[in-house]
Protein backbone atom coordinates (compact mmCIF):
# COMPACT_ATOMS: atom_id res chain seq x y z
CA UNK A 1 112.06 225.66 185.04
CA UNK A 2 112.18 226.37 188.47
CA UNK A 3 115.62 228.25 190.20
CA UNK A 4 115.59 224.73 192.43
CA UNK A 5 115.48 222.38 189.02
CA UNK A 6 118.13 225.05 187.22
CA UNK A 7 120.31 224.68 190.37
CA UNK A 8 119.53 221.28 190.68
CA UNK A 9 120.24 220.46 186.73
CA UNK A 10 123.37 222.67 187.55
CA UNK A 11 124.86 220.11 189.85
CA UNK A 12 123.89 217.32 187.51
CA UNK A 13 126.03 218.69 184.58
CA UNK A 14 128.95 219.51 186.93
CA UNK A 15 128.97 215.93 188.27
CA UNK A 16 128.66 214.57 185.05
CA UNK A 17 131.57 216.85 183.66
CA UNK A 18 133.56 215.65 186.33
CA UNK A 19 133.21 212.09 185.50
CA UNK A 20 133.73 212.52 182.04
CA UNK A 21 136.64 211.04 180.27
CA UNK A 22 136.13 211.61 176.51
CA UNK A 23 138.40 213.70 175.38
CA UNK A 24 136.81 214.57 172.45
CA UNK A 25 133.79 215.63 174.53
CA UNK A 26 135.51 217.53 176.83
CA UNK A 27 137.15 219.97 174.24
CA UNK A 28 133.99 220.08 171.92
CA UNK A 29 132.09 221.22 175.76
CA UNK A 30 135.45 223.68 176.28
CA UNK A 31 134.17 225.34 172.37
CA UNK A 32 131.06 225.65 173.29
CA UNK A 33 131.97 227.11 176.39
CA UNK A 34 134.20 230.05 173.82
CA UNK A 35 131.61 230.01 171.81
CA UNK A 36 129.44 231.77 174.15
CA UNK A 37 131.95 234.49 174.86
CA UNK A 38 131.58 238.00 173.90
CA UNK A 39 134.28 237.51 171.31
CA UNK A 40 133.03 237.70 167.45
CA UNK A 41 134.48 234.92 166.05
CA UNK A 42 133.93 236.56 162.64
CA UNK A 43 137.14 238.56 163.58
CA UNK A 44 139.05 235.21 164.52
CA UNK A 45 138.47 234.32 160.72
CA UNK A 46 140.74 235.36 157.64
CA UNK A 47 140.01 237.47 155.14
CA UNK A 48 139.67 234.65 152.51
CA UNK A 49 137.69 232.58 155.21
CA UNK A 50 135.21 235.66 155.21
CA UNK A 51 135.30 236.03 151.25
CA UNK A 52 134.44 232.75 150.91
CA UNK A 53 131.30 232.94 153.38
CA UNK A 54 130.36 236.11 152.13
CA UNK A 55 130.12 234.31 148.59
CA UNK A 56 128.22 232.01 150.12
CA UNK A 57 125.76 233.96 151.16
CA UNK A 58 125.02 235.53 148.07
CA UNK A 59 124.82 232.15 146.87
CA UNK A 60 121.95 231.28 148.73
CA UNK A 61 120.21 234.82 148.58
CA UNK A 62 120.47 234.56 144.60
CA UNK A 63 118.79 231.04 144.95
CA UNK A 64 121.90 229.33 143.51
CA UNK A 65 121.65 226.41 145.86
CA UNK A 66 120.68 222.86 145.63
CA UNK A 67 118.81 220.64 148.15
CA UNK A 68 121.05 217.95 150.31
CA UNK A 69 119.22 215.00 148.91
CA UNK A 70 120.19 216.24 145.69
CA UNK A 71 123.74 217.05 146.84
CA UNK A 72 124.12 213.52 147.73
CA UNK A 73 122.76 212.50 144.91
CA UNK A 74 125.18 214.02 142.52
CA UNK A 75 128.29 212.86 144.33
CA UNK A 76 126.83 209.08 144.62
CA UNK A 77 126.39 209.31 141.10
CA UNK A 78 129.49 211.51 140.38
């Protein structure tokens, strides 16, 4: 992309923004905006939050996982 279509793309996002009235698109743009900052949100987490992902991914690094079709499966049928 060209530094005239980023600037121009630019303008189109702000003017959209501007007109937006969703509320539930302007915070979920505002946490992506955080999202980007040079804060690790692994620090915002508790320590059982980080136990629990940390279990997680041992989970899926032992192979003790199932697929989503599956996973659907089993609670349709659950």
């Amino acid at each position: 992309m060209s530094t005239a279509e980023l600037n121009q793309t630019k303008l189109d996002l702000i003017a959209w923004i501007n007109r937006l009235s969703d509320e539930n698109m302007i915070e979920f743009l505002d946490g992506l905006k955080k999202s980007k900052s040079k804060d690790d949100w692994w620090d915002d987490l508790s320590e059982n939050q980080q136990k629990m992902l940390r279990n997680g991914m041992d989970d899926i690094e032992s192979g003790n996982v199932i697929s989503s079709s599956q996973f659907w499966e089993e609670l349709k049928n659950g």
